[in-house]
Each structure stands twice: as structure tokens, then as C-alpha cells.
C-alpha atoms as a PDB file:
ATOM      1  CA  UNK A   1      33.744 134.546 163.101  1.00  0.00           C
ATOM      2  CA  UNK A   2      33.386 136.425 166.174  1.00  0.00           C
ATOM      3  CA  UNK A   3      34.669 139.811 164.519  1.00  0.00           C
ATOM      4  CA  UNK A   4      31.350 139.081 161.996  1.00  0.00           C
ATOM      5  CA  UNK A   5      29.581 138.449 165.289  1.00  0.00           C
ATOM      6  CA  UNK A   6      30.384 141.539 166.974  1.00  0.00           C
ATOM      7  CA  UNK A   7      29.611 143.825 163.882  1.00  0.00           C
ATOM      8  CA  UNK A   8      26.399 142.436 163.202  1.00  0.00           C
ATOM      9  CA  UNK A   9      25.278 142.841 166.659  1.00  0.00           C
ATOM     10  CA  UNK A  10      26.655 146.519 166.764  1.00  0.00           C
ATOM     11  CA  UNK A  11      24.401 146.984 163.453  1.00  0.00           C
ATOM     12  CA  UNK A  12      21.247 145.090 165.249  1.00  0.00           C
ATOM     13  CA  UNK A  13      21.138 147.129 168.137  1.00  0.00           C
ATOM     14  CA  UNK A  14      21.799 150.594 166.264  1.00  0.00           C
ATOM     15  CA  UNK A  15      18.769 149.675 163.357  1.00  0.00           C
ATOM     16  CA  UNK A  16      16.589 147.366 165.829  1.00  0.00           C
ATOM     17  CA  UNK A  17      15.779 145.552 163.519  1.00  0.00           C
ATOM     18  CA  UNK A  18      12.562 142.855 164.120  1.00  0.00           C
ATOM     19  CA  UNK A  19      14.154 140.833 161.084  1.00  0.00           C
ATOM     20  CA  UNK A  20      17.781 140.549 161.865  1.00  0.00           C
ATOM     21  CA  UNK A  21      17.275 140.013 166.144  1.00  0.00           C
ATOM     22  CA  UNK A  22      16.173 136.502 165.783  1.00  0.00           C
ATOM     23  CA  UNK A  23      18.879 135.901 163.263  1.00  0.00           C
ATOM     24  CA  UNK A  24      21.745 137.480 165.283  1.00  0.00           C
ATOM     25  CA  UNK A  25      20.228 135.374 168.528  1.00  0.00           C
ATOM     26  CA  UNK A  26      20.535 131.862 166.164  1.00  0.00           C
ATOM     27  CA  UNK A  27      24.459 132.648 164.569  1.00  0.00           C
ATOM     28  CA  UNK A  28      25.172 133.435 168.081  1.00  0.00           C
ATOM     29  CA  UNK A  29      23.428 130.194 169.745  1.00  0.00           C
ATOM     30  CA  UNK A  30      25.076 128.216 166.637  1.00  0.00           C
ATOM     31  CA  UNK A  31      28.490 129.849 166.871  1.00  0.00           C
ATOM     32  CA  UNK A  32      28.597 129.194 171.241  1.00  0.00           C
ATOM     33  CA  UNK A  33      28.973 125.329 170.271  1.00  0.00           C
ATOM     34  CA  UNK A  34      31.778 126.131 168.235  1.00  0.00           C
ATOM     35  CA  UNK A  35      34.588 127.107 170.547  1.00  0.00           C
ATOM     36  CA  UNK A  36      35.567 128.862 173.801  1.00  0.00           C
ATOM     37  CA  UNK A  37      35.659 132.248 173.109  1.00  0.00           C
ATOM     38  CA  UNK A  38      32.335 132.350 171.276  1.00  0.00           C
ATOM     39  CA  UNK A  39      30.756 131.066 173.873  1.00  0.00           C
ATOM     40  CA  UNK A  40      31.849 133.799 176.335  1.00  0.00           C
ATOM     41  CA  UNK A  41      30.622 136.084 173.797  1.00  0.00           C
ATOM     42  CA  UNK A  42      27.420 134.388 173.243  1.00  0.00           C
ATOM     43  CA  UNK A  43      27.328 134.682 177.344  1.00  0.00           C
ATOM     44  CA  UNK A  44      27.727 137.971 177.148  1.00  0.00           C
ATOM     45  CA  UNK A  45      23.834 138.208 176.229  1.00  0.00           C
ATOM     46  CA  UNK A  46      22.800 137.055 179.976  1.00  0.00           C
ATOM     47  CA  UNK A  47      22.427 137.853 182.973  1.00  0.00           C
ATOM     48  CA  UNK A  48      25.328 135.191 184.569  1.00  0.00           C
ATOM     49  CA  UNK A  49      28.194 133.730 183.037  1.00  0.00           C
ATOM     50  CA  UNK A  50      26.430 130.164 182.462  1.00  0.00           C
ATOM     51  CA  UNK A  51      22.862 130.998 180.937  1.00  0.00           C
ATOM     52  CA  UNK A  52      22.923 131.592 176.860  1.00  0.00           C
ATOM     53  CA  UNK A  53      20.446 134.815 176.578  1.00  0.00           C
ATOM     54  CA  UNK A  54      17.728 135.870 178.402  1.00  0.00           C
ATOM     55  CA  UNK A  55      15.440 134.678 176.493  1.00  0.00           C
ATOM     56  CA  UNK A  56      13.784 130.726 176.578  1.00  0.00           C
ATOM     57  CA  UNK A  57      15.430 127.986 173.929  1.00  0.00           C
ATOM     58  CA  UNK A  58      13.933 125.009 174.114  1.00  0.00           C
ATOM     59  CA  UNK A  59      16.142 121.658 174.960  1.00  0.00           C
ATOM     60  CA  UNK A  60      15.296 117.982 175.619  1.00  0.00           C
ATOM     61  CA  UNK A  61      14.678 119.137 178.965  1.00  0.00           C
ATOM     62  CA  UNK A  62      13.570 122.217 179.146  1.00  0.00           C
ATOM     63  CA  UNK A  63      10.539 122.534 177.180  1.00  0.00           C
ATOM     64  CA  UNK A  64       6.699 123.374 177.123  1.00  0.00           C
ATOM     65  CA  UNK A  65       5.824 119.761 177.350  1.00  0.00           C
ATOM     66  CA  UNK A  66       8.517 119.039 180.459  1.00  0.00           C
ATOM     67  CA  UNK A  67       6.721 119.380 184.196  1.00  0.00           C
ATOM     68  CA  UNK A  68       7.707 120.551 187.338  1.00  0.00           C
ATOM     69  CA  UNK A  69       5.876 119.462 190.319  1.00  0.00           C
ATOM     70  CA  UNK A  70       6.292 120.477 194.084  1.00  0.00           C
ATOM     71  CA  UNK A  71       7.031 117.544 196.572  1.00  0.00           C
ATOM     72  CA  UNK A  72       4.541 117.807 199.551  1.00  0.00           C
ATOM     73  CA  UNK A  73       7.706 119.060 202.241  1.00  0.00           C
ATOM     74  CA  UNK A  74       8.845 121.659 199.483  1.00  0.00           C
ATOM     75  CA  UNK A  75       5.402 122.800 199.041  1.00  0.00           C
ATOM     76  CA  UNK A  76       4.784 123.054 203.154  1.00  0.00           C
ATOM     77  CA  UNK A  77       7.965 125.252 202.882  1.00  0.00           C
ATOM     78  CA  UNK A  78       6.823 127.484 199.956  1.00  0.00           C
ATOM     79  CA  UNK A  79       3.473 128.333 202.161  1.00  0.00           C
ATOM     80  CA  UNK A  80       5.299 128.754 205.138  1.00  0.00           C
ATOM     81  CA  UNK A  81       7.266 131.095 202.976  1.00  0.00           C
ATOM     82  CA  UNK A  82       4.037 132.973 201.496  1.00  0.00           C
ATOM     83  CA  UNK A  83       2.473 133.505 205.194  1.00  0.00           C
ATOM     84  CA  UNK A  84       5.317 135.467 205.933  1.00  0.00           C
ATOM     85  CA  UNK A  85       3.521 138.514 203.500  1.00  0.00           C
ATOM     86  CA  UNK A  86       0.074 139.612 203.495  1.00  0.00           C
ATOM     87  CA  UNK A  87      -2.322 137.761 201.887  1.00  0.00           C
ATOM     88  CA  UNK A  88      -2.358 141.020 198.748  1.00  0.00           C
ATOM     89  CA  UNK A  89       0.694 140.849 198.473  1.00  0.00           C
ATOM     90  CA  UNK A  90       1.510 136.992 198.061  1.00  0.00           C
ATOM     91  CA  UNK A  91       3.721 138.037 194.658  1.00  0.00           C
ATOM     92  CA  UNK A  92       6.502 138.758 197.175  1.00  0.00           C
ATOM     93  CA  UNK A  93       7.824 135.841 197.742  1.00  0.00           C
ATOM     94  CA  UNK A  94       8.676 134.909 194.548  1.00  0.00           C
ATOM     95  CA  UNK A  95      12.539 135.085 195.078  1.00  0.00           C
ATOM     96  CA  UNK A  96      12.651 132.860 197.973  1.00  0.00           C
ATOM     97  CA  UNK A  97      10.215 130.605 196.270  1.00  0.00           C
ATOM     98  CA  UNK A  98      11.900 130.674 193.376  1.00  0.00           C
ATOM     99  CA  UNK A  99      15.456 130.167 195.354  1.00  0.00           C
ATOM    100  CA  UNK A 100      13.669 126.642 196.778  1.00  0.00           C
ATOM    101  CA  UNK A 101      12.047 125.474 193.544  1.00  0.00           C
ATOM    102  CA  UNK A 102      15.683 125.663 191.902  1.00  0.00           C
ATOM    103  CA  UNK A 103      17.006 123.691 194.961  1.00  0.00           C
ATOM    104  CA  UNK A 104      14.549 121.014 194.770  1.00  0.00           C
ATOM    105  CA  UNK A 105      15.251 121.000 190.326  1.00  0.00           C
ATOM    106  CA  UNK A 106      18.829 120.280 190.603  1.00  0.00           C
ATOM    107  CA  UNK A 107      20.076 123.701 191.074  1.00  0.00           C
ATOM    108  CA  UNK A 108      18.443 125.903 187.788  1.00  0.00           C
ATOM    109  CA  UNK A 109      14.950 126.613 187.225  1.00  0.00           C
ATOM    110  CA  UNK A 110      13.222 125.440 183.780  1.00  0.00           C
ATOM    111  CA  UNK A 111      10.074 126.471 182.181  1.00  0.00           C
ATOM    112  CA  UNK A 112       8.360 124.336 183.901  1.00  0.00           C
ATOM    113  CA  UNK A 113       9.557 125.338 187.104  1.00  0.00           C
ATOM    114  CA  UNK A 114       9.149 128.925 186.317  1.00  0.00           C
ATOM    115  CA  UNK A 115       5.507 128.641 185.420  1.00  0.00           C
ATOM    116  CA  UNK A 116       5.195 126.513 188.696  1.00  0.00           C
ATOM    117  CA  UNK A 117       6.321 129.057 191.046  1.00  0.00           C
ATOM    118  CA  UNK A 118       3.951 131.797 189.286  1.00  0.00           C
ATOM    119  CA  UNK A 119       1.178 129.452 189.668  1.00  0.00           C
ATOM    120  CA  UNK A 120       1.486 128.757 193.185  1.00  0.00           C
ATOM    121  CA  UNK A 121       2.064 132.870 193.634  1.00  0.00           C
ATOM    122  CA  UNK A 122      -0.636 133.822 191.288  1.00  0.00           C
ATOM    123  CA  UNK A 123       1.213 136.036 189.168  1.00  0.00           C
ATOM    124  CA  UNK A 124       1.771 136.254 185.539  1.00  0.00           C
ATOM    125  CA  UNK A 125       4.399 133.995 184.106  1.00  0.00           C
ATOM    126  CA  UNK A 126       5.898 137.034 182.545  1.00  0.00           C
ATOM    127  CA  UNK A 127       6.879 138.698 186.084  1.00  0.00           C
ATOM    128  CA  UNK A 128       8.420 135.029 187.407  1.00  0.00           C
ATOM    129  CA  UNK A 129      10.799 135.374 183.636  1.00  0.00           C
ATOM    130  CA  UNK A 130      11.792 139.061 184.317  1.00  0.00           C
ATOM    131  CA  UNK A 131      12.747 137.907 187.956  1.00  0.00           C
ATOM    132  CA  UNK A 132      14.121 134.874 187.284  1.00  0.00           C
ATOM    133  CA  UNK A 133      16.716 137.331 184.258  1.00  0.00           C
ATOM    134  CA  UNK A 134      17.472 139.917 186.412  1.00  0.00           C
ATOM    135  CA  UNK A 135      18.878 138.140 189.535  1.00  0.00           C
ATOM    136  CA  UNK A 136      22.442 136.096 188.715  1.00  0.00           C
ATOM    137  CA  UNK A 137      21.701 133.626 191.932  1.00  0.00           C
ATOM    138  CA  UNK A 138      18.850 131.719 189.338  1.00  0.00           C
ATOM    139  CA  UNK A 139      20.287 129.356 187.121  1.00  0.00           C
ATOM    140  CA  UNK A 140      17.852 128.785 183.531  1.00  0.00           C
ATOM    141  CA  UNK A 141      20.660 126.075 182.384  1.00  0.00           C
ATOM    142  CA  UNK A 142      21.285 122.816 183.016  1.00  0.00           C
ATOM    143  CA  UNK A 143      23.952 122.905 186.091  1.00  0.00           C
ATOM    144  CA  UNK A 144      26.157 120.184 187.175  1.00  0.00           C
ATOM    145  CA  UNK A 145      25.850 119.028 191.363  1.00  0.00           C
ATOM    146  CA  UNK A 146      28.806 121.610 192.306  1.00  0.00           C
ATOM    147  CA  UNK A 147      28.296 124.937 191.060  1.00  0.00           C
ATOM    148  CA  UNK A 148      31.434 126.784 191.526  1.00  0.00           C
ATOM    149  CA  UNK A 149      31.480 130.440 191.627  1.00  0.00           C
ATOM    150  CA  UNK A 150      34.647 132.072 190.837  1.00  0.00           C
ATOM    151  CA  UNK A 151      34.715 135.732 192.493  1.00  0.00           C
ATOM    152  CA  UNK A 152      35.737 138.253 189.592  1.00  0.00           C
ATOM    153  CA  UNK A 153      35.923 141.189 191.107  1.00  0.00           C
ATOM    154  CA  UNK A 154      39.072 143.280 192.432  1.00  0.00           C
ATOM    155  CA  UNK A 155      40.298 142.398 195.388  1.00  0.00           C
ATOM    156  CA  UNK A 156      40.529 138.866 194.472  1.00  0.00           C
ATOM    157  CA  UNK A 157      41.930 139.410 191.226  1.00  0.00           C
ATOM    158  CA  UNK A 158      44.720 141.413 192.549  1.00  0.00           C
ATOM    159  CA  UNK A 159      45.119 138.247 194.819  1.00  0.00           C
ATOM    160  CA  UNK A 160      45.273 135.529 192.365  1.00  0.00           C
ATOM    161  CA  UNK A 161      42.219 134.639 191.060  1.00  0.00           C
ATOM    162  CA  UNK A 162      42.866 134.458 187.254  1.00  0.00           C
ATOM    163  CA  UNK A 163      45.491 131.842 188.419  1.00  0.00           C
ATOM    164  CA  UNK A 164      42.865 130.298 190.406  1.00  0.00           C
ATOM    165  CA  UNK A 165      40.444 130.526 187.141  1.00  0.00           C
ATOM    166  CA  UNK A 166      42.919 128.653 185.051  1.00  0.00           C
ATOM    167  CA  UNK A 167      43.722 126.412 187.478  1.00  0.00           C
ATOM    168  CA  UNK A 168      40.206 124.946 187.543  1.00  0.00           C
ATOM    169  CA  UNK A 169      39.206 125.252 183.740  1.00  0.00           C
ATOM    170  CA  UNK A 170      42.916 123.312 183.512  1.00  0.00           C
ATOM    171  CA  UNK A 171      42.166 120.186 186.108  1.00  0.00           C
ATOM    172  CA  UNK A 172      38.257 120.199 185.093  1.00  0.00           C
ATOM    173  CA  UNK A 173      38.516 120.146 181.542  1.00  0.00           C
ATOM    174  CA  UNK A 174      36.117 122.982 181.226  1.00  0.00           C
ATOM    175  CA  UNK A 175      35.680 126.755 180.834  1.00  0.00           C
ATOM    176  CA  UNK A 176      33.602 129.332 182.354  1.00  0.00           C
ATOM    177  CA  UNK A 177      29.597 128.268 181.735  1.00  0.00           C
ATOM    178  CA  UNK A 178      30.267 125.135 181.027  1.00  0.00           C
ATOM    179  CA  UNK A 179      29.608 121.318 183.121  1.00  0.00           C
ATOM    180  CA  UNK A 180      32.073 118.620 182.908  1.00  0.00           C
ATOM    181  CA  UNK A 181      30.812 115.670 181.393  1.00  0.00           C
ATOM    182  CA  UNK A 182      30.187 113.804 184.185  1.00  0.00           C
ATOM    183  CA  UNK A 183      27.837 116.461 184.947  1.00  0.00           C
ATOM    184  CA  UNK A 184      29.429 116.793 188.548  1.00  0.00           C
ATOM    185  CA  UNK A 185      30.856 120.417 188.503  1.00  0.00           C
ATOM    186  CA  UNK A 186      30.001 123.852 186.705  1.00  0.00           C
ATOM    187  CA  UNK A 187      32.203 126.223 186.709  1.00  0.00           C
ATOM    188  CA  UNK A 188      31.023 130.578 186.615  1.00  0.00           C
ATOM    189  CA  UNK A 189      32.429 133.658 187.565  1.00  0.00           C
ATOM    190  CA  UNK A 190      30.718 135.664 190.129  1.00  0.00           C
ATOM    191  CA  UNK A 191      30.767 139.089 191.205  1.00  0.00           C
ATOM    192  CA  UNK A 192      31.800 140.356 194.740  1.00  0.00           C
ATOM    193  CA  UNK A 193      31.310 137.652 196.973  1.00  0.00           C
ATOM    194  CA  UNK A 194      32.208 140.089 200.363  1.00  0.00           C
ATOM    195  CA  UNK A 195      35.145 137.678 201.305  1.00  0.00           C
ATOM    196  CA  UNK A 196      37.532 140.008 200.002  1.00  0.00           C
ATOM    197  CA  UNK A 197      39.639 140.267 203.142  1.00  0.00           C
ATOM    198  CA  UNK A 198      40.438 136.730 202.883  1.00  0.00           C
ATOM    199  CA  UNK A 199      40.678 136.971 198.876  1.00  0.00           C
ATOM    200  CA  UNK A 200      41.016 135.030 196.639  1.00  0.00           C
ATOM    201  CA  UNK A 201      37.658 132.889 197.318  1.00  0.00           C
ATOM    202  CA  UNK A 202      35.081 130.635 195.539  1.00  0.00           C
ATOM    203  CA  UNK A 203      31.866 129.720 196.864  1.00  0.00           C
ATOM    204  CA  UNK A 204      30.217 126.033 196.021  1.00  0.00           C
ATOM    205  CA  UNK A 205      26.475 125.074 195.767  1.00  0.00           C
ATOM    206  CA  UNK A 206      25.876 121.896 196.730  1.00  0.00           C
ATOM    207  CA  UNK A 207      22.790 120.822 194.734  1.00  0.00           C
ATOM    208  CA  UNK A 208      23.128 116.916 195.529  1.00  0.00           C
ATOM    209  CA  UNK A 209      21.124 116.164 197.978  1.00  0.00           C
ATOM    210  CA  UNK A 210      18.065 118.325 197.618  1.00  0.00           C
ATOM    211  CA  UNK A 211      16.357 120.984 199.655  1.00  0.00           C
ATOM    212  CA  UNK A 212      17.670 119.236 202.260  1.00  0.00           C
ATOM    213  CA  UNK A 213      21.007 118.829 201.458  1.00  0.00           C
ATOM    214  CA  UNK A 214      21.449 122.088 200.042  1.00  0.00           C
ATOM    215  CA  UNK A 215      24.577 124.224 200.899  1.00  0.00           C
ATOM    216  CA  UNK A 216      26.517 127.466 200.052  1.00  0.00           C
ATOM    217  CA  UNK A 217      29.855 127.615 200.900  1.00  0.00           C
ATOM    218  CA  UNK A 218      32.487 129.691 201.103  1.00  0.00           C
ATOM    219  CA  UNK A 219      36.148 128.332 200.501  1.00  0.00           C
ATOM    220  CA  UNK A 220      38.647 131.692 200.480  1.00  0.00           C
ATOM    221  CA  UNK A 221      42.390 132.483 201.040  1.00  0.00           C
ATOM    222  CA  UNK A 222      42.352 130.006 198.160  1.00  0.00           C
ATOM    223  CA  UNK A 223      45.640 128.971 196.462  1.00  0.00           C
ATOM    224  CA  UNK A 224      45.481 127.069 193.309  1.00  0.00           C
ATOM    225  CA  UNK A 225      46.708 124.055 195.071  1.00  0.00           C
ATOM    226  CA  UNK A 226      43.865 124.412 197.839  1.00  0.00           C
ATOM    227  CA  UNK A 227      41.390 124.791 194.786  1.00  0.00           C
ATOM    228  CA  UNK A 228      42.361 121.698 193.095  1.00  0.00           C
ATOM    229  CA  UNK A 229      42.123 120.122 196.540  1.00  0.00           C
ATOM    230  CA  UNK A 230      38.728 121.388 197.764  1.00  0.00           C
ATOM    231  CA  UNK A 231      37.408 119.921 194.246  1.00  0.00           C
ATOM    232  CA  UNK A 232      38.867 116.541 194.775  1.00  0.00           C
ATOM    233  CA  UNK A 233      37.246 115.683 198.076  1.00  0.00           C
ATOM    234  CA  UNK A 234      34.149 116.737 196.883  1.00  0.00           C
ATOM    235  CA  UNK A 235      34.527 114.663 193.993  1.00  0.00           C
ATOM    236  CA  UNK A 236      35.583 112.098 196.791  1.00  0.00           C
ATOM    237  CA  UNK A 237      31.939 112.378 199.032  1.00  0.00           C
ATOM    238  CA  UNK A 238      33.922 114.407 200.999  1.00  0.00           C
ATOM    239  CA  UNK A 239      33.356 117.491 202.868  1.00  0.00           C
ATOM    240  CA  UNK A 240      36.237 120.114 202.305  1.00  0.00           C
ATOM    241  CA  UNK A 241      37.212 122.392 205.201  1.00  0.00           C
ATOM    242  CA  UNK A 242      35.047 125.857 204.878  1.00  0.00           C
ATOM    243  CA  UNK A 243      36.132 129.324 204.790  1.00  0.00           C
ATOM    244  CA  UNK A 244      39.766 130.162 205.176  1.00  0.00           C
ATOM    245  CA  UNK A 245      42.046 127.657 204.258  1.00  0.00           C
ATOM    246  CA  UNK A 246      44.810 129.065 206.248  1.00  0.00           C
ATOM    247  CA  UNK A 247      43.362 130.633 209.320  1.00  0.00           C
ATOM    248  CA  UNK A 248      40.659 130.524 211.509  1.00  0.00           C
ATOM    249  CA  UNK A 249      38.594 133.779 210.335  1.00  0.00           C
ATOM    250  CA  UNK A 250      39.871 137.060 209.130  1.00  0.00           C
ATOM    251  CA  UNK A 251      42.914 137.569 212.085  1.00  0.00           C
ATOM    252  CA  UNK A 252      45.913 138.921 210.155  1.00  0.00           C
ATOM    253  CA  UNK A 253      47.914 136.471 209.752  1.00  0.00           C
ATOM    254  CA  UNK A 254      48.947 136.586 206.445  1.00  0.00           C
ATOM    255  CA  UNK A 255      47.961 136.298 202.977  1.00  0.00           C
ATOM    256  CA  UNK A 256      48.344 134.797 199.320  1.00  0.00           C
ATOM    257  CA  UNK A 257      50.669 135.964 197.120  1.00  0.00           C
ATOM    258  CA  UNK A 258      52.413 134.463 193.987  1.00  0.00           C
ATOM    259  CA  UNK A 259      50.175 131.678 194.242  1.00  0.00           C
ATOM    260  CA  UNK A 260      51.494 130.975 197.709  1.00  0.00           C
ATOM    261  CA  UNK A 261      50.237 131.551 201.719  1.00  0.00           C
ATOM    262  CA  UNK A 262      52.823 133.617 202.882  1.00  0.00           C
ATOM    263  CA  UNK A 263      52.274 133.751 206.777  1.00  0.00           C
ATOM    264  CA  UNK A 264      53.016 137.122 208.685  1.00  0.00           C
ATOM    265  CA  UNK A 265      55.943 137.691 210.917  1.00  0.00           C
ATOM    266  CA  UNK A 266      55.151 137.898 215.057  1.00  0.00           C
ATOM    267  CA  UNK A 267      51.632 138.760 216.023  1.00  0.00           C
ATOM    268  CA  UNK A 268      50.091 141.665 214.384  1.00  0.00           C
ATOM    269  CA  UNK A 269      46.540 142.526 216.339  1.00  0.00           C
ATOM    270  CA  UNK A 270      44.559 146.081 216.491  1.00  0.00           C
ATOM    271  CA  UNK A 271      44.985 145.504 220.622  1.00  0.00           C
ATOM    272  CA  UNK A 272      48.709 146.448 220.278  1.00  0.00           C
ATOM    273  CA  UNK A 273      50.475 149.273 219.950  1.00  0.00           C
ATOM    274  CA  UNK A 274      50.518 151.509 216.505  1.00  0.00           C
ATOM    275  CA  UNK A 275      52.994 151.560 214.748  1.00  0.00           C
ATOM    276  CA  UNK A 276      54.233 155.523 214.219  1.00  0.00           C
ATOM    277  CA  UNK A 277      53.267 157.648 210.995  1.00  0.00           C
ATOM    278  CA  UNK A 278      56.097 157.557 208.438  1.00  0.00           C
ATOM    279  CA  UNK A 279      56.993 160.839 207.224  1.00  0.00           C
ATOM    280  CA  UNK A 280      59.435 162.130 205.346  1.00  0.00           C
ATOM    281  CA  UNK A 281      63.123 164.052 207.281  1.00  0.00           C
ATOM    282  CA  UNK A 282      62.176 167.229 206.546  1.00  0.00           C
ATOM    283  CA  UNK A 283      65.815 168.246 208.054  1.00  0.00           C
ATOM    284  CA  UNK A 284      67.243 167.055 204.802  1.00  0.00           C
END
């Protein structure tokens, strides 16, 4: 099935066909309920790793007869946010604004929301869409309260975090772009986070208390035991311990491998003195 998948999409986007695009985007939509793998290929058509496509599908609750509406403190924040540009050039502040109006909607942004935010900027709903596709921090799906962020990139895949990957999918029940059924935790991959000193690392939105509530957090030096861990006391009302799970900041004092901390020998600091250049005996 995904073989078929793949070929037809190679022959959509070589004819461009008006005909066969809205067929290929309802096989794949179909086939992404089917099983794992199609769904990371039907992912592969968005911006993030939890949207399917860029483009709008209506659902129960996301729809053109679903409303958004600004409480009064949210909307005193998105005009103190607007006052910070001219009044010409109000459209600015459409990712910030956009940024609180997913807060306040659970963490993604629907229709409704979208047209909200373009209202309240005067813009056209069109330029709120292509903003709200391009930028992987806007969520146009459904999200759970925890949205954890897996960091993909290098560094912390050289330090463990596939293992840290299947470690969560494993204890969650889930894979990537998906929301357990409880609707407590999604689970995405992100790009580079900037933690990578202390890698491997997730980072957590906390979407259950609001704008108010709201918080981004960075858990990193992360082995899959500390993963499982950090999920569990959130699942517990708790609050997990932030950054580094190992040290205080970025100090070298070790680092994960195997799965493991492994804590350096003695007191290693760029105070001391260096260590010698190793070069070869060029005697022998």
C-alpha cells in the first residue's frame, strides 16, 4: 500500500495533475488511519510531524461552523501585543498572536482560531494559513495537554535519542503524531532544540492550565529511564525537575552513553591547566 502510495505521488507531482491531487490527498488521509508507517508517510505532507497536510480537513471540531472567541485577559494581551508595532503595520504580530490564541485553544490553532487572529489583525485569512504552515511551533491538530517534542537532529541522535524515541512510543502506547487516548500526551519529533551540549533532550508544552499556566520546558541529558520518569510525574500533577537531569547546567561532568549517565573522572574545568597536544614520535 504505501509502495502504490509513493508512486502515485511521484506521478502527481511530475504531471500536476488538478484531477489526481485531491485523490492522492484522500488515499493518503484514508491510508494514515490504517497503520504506523502510513501515517508517517501521510506526515510527510506537513509542515511538523503531528499535522496531516497543509491543507484544512474538516473534523467534529475543527470546522466552518466551530468558533473561537478571545477571553477579555487574552484579548488585553493580544493588544498589548499589537501596540508594540505601528499602527500600519499591525499584520506583524501575527506570530505572537497566533502563539497566544493556540495557548488559550488547548495548544493547536483551528479554523476558527485562525480566522480569529486575522480578524483581530486585519489581514486576509489566507496570510494567517500560510503563517500558521510554515512555522512547526503552530499546531492545526488536535494535541493532547503534554506535547512532547523529541529533538531529531544530530547531536542527540548520536547520544541516544532513537532509544529515547522508542522508549516513549513503548510506555505511551503511541507513535510519533499521535495522542494517547486519554488525550494527556502527544508525542513529535522536533528539530534542533540548541540543548545539544547536554543531548539527548525533549522539551514539554504544558497546555493545561491556559495562558496562564502555559510552559516550555526543557528536560535534557535524558536517559530512557529519566524519560519514562519525567512522564510519570506529570501524569502524577507533578512537576518534574527541568533541564539537566544529571547536573546543574552544562559543567562537564559527564555524559550519556549506552543509555546510561556515565559521570567524568576528577574535575575537568577550562580554569585548569591544558592538557598537551598529542602528536605522533616522530623519532620512530
Amino acid at each position: 500500500m504505501l509502495a502504490r502510495l509513493v508512486g502515485l505521488t511521484a506521478r502527481v507531482l511530475a504531471t500536476e495533475s488538478t484531477v489526481t491531487v485531491p485523490l492522492l490527498a484522500k488515499a493518503v488521509e484514508n491510508a494514515a488511519s490504517t497503520s504506523a508507517p502510513l501515517r508517517s508517510f501521510a506526515r510527510a505532507f506537513a509542515t511538523n510531524s503531528h499535522d496531516l497536510f497543509n491543507t484544512h480537513r474538516d473534523t467534529a471540531e475543527n470546522n466552518a461552523d466551530t468558533t473561537f472567541e478571545w477571553t477579555p485577559a487574552n484579548l488585553k494581551r493580544a493588544q498589548e501585543i499589537i501596540n508594540r508595532y505601528p499602527p500600519n503595520y499591525k499584520q506583524s504580530a501575527v506570530i505572537p498572536v497566533l502563539d497566544l490564541a493556540q495557548q488559550q485553544n488547548n495548544g493547536w490553532l483551528s479554523l476558527a482560531a485562525l480566522n480569529g487572529v486575522a480578524k483581530l489583525l486585519e489581514m486576509p485569512e489566507i496570510r494567517v494559513y500560510e503563517v500558521a504552515t510554515f512555522y512547526t511551533m503552530f499546531n492545526r491538530s488536535k494535541m493532547g495537554k503534554y506535547h512532547v517534542m523529541i529533538c531529531g537532529t544530530t547531536p542527540c541522535r548520536l547520544q541516544g535519542a532513537e532509544k529515547i524515541q522508542e522508549t516513549l512510543e513503548k510506555h505511551l502506547g503511541i507513535h510519533i503524531g499521535e495522542t494517547t487516548k486519554d488525550g494527556l500526551f502527544t508525542l513529535s519529533e522536533m528539530e534542533c532544540m540548541g540543548a545539544c551540549v547536554n543531548a539527548p533532550m525533549i522539551a514539554i508544552a504544558d497546555y493545561t492550565n491556559g495562558v496562564e499556566g502555559f510552559s516550555y520546558v526543557y528536560y535534557e541529558d535524558l536517559t530512557p529511564e529519566d524519560t519514562v520518569a519525567i512522564l510519570d510525574t506529570l501524569r502524577k500533577g507533578g512537576k518534574p525537575k527541568p533541564g539537566s537531569q544529571h547536573r546543574d547546567k552544562a559543567e562537564p561532568a559527564g555524559c550519556v552513553a549506552g543509555g546510561k549517565w556515565i559521570p567524568s573522572k576528577g574535575e575537568v574545568t577550562l580554569a585548569g591547566t591544558p592538557p598537551g597536544p598529542r602528536a605522533p614520535n616522530l623519532d620512530k
